[in-house]
N, C-alpha and C. Protein backbone atom coordinates (compact mmCIF):
# COMPACT_ATOMS: atom_id res chain seq x y z
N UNK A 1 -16.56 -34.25 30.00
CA UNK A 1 -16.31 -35.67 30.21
C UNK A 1 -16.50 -36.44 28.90
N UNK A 2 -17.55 -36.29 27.98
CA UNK A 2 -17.76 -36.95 26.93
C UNK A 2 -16.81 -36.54 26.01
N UNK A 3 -15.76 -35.08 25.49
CA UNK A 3 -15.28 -35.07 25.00
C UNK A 3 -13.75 -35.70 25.19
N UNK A 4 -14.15 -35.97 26.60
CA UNK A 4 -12.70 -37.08 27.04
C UNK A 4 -12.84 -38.25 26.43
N UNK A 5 -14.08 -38.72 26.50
CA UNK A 5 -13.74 -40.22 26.17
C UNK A 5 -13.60 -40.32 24.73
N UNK A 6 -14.18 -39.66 23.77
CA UNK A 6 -13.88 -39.37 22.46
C UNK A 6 -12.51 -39.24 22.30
N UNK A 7 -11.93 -38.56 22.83
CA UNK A 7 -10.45 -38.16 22.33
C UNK A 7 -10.01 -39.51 23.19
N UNK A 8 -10.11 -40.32 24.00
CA UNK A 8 -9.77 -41.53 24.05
C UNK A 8 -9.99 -42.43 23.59
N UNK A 9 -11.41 -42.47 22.45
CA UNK A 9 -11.68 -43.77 21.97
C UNK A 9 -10.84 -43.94 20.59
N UNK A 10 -10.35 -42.26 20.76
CA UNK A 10 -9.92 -42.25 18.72
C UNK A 10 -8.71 -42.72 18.76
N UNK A 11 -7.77 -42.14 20.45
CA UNK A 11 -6.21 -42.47 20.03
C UNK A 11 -6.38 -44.32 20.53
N UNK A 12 -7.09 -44.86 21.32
CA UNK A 12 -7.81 -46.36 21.27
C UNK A 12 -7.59 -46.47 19.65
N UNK A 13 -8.49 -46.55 19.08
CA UNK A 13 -8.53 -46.99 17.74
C UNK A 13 -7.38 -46.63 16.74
N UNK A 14 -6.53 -45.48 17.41
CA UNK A 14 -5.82 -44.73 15.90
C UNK A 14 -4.78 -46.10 16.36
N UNK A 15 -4.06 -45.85 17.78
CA UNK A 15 -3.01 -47.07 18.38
C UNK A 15 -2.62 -48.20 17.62
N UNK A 16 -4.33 -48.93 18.17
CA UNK A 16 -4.77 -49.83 17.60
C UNK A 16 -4.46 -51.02 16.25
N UNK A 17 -4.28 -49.61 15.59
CA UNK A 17 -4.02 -49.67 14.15
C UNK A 17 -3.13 -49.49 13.60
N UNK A 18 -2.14 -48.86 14.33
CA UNK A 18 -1.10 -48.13 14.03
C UNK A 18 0.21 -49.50 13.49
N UNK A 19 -0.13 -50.48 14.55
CA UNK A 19 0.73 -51.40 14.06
C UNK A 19 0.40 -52.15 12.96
N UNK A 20 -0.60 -52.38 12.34
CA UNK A 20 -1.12 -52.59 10.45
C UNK A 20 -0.54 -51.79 9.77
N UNK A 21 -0.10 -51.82 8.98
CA UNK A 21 -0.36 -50.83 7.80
C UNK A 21 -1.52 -50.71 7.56
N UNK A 22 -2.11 -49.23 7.06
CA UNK A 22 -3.27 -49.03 6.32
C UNK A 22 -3.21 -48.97 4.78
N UNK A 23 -4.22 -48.92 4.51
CA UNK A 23 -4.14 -48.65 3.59
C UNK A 23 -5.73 -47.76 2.70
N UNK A 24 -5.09 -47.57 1.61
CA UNK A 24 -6.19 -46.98 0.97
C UNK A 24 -7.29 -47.21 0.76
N UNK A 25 -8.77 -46.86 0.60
CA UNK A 25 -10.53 -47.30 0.41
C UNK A 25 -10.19 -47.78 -0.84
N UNK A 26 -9.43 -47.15 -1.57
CA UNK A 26 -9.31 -47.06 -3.24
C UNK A 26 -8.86 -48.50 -3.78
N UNK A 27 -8.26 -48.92 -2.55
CA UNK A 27 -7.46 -50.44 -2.71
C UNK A 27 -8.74 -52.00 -3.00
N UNK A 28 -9.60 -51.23 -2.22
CA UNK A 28 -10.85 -52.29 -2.87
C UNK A 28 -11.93 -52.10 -3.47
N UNK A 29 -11.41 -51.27 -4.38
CA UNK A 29 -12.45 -50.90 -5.76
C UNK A 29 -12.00 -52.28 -6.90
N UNK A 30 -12.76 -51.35 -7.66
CA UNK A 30 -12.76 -52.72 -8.93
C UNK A 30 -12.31 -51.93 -9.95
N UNK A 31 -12.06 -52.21 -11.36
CA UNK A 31 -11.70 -51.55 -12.31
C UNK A 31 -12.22 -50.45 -12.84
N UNK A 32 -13.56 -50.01 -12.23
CA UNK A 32 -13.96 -48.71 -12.67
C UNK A 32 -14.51 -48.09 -11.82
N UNK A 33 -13.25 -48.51 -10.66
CA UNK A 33 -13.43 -46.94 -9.60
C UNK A 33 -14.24 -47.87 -8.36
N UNK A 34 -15.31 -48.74 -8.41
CA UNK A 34 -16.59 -48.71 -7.62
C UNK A 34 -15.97 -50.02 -6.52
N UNK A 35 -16.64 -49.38 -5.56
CA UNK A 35 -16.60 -50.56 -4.21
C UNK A 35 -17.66 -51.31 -3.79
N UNK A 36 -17.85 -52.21 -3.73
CA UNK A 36 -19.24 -53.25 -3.46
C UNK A 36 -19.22 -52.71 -2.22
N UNK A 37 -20.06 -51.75 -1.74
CA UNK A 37 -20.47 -51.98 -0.05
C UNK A 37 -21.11 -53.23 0.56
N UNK A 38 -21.51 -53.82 -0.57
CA UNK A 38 -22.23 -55.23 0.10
C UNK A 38 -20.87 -55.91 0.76
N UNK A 39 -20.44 -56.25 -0.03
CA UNK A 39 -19.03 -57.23 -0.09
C UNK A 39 -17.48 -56.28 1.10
N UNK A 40 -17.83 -55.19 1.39
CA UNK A 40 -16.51 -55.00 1.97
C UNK A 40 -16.66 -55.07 3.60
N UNK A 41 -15.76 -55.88 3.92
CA UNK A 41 -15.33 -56.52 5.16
C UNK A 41 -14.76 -56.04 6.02
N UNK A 42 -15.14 -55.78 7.50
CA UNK A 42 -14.44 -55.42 8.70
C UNK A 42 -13.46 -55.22 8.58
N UNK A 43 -12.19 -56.25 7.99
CA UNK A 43 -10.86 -56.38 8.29
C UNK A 43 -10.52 -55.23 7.04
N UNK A 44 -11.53 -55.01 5.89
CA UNK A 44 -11.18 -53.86 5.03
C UNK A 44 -11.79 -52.63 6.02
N UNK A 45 -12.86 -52.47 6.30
CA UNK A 45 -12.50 -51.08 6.78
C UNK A 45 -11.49 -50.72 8.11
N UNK A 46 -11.49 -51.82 8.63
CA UNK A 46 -10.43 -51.43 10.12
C UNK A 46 -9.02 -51.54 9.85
N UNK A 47 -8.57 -51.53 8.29
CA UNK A 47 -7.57 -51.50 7.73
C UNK A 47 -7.01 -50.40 7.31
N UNK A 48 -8.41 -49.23 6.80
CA UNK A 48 -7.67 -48.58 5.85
C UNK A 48 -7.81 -47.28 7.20
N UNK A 49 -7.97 -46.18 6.19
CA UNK A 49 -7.08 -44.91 7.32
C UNK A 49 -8.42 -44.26 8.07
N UNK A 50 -8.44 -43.56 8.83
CA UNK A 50 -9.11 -43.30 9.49
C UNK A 50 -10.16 -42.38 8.43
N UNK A 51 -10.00 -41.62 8.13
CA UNK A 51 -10.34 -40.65 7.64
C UNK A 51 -11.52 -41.36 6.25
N UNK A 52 -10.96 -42.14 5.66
CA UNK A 52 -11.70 -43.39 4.95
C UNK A 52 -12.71 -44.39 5.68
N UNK A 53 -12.56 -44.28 6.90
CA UNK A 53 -13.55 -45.19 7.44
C UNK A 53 -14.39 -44.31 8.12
N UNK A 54 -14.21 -43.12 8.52
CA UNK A 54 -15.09 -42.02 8.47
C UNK A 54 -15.97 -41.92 7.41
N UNK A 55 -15.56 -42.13 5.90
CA UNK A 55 -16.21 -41.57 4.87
C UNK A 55 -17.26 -42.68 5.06
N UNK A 56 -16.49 -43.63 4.70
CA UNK A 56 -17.66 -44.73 4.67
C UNK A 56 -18.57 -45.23 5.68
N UNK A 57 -18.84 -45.02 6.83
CA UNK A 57 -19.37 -44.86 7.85
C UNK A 57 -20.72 -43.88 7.63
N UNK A 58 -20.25 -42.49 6.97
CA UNK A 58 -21.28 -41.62 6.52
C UNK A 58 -21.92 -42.23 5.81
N UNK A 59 -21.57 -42.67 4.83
CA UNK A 59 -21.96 -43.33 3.30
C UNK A 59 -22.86 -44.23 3.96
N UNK A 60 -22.77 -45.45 4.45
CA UNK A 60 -23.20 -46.69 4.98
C UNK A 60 -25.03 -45.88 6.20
N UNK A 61 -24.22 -44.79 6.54
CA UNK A 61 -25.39 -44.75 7.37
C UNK A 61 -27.07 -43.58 6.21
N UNK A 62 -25.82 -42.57 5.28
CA UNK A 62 -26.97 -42.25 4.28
C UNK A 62 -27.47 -43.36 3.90
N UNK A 63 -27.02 -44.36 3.45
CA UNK A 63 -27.67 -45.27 2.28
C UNK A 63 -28.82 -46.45 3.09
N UNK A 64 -28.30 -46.34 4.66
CA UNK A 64 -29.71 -47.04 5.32
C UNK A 64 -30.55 -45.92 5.96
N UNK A 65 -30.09 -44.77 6.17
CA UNK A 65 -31.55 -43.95 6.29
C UNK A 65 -32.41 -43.52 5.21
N UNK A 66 -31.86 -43.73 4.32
CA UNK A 66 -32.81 -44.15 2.73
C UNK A 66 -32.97 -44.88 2.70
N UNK A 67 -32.75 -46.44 3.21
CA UNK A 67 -33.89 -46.94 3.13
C UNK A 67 -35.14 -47.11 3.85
N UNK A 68 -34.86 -46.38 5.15
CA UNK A 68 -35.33 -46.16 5.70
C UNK A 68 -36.76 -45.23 6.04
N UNK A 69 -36.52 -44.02 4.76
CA UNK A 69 -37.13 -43.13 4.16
C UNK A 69 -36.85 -41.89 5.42
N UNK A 70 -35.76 -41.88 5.87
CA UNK A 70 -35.63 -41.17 7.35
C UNK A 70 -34.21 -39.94 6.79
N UNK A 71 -35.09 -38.80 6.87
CA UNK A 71 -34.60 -37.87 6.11
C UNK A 71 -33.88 -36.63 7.08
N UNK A 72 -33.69 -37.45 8.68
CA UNK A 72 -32.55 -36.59 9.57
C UNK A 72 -31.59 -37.62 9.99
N UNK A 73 -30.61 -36.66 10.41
CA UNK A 73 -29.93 -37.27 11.00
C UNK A 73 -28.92 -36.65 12.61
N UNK A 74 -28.71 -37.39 13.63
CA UNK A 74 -28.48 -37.28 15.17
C UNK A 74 -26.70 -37.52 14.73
N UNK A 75 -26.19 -36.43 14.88
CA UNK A 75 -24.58 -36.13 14.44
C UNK A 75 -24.31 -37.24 15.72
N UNK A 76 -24.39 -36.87 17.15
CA UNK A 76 -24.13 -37.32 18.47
C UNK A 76 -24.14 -39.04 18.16
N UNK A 77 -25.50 -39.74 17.52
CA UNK A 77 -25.91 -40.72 17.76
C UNK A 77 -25.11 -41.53 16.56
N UNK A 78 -24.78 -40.91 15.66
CA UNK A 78 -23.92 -41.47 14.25
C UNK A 78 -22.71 -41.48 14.60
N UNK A 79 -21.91 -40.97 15.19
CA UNK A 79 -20.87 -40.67 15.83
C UNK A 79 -20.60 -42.01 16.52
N UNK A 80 -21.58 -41.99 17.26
CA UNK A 80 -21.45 -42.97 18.49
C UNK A 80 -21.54 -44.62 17.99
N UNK A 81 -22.21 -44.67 16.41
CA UNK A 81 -22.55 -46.02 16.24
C UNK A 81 -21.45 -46.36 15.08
N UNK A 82 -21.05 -45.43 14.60
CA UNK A 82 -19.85 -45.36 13.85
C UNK A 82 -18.73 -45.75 14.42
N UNK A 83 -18.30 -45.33 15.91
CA UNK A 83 -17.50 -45.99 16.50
C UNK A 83 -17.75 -47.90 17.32
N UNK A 84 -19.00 -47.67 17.27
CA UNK A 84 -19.43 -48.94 17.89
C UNK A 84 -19.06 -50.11 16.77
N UNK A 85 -19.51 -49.55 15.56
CA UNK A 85 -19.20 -50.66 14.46
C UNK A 85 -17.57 -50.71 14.21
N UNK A 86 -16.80 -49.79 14.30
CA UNK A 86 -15.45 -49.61 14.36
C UNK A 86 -14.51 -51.09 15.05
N UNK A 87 -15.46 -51.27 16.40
CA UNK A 87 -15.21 -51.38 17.62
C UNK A 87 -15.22 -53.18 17.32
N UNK A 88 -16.81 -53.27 16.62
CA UNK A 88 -16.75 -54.45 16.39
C UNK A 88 -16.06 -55.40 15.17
N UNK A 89 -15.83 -54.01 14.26
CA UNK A 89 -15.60 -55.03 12.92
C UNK A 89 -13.56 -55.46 13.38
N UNK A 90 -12.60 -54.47 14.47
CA UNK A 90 -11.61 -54.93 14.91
C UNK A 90 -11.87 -56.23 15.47
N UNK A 91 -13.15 -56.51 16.42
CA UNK A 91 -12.82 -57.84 16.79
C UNK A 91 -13.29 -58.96 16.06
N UNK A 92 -14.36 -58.40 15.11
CA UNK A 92 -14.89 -59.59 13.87
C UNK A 92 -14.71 -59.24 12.56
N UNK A 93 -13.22 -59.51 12.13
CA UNK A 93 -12.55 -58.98 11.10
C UNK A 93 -13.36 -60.02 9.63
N UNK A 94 -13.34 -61.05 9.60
CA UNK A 94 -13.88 -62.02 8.88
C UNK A 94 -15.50 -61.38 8.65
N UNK A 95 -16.56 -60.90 9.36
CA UNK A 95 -17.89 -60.48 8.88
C UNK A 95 -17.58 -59.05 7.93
N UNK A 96 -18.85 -59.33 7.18
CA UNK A 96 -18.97 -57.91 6.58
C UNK A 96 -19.73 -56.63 7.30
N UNK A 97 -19.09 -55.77 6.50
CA UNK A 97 -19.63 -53.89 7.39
C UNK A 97 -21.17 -54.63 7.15
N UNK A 98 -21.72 -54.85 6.26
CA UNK A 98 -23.41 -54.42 6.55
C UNK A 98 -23.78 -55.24 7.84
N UNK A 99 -23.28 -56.72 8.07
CA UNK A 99 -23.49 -57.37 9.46
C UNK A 99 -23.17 -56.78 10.10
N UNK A 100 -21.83 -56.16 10.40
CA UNK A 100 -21.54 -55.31 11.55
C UNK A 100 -22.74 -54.04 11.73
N UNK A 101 -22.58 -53.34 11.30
CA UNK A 101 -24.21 -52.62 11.31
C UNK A 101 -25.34 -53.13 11.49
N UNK A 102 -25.74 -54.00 10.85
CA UNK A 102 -26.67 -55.10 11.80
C UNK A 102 -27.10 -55.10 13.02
N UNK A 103 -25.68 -55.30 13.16
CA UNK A 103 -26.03 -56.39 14.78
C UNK A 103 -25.13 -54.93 15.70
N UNK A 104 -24.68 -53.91 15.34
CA UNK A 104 -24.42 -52.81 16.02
C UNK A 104 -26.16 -51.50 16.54
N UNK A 105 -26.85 -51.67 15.50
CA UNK A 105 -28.07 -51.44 15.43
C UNK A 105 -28.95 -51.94 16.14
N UNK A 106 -29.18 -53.40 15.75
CA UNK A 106 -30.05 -54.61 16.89
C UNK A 106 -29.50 -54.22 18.32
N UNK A 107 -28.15 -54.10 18.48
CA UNK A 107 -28.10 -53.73 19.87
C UNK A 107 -28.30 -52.68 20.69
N UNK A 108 -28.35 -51.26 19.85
CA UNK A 108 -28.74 -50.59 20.34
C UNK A 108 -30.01 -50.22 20.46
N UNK A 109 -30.73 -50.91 19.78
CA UNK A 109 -32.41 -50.72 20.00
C UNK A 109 -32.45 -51.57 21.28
N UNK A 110 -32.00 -52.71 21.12
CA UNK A 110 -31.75 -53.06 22.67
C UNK A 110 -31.69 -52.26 23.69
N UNK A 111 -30.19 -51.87 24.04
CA UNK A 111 -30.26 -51.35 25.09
C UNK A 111 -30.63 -50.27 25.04
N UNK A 112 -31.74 -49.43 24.01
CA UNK A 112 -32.46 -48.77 24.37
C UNK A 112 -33.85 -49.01 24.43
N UNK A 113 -34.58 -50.13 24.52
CA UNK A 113 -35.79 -50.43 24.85
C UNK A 113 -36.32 -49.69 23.47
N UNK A 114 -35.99 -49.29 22.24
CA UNK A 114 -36.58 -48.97 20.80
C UNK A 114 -36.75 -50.38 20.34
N UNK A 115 -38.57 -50.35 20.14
CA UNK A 115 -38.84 -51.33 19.08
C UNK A 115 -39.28 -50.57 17.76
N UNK A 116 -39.21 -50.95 16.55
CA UNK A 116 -39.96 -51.15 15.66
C UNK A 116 -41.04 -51.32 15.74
N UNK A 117 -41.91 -50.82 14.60
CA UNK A 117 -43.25 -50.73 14.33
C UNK A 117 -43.85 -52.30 14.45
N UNK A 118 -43.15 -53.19 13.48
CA UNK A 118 -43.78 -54.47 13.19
C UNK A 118 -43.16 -55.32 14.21
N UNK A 119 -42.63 -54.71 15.44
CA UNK A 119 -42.05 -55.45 16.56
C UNK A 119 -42.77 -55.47 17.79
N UNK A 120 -43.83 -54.45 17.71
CA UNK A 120 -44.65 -54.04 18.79
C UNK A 120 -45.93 -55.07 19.11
């Protein structure tokens, strides 16, 4: 059953998209190659190709489990929030990926009753 809805959420999203053009990660670099992850925007990653918003998805989630100092990682649970942020940055094209992660995060500590240490 779960591998159903996966293979439905992707052709959902591939569809989705299909009527944009995509385009390349490479398209919002700067002159020497580099991409501000601070600065790149929903409507940039739900733009470019799938396979690129995969990458960066990985990327985005190494670089907050370092800061995190959190040295595993839940394939199942990255998967799942990778598409959640997917999900949101299509309908809030104007915010940036790190808000979308944000507030994709905040919610799932939500609806999983996970607090934080300094939340307790």
């Amino acid at each position: 059953m779960k591998s159903k809805l996966w293979v439905a959420s992707g052709l959902l999203i591939m569809m989705s998209g299909a009527a944009q053009a995509q385009v390349e990660l490479t398209k919002y670099a700067d002159a020497d190659g580099n991409i501000d992850v601070q600065k790149l925007t929903c409507a940039q990653l739900a733009g470019t190709f799938q396979e690129d918003a995969d990458f960066m998805s990985v990327w985005y989630s190494g670089w907050y489990n370092g800061l995190a100092n959190a040295g595993k990682i839940n394939v199942e649970r990255a998967k799942e929030m990778e598409h959640r942020v997917i999900v949101y940055c299509k309908a809030n094209q104007d915010k940036k990926v790190i808000k979308a992660i944000d507030v994709v995060i905040k919610g799932y500590r939500k609806e999983k009753g996970i607090k934080l240490k300094d939340e307790q």
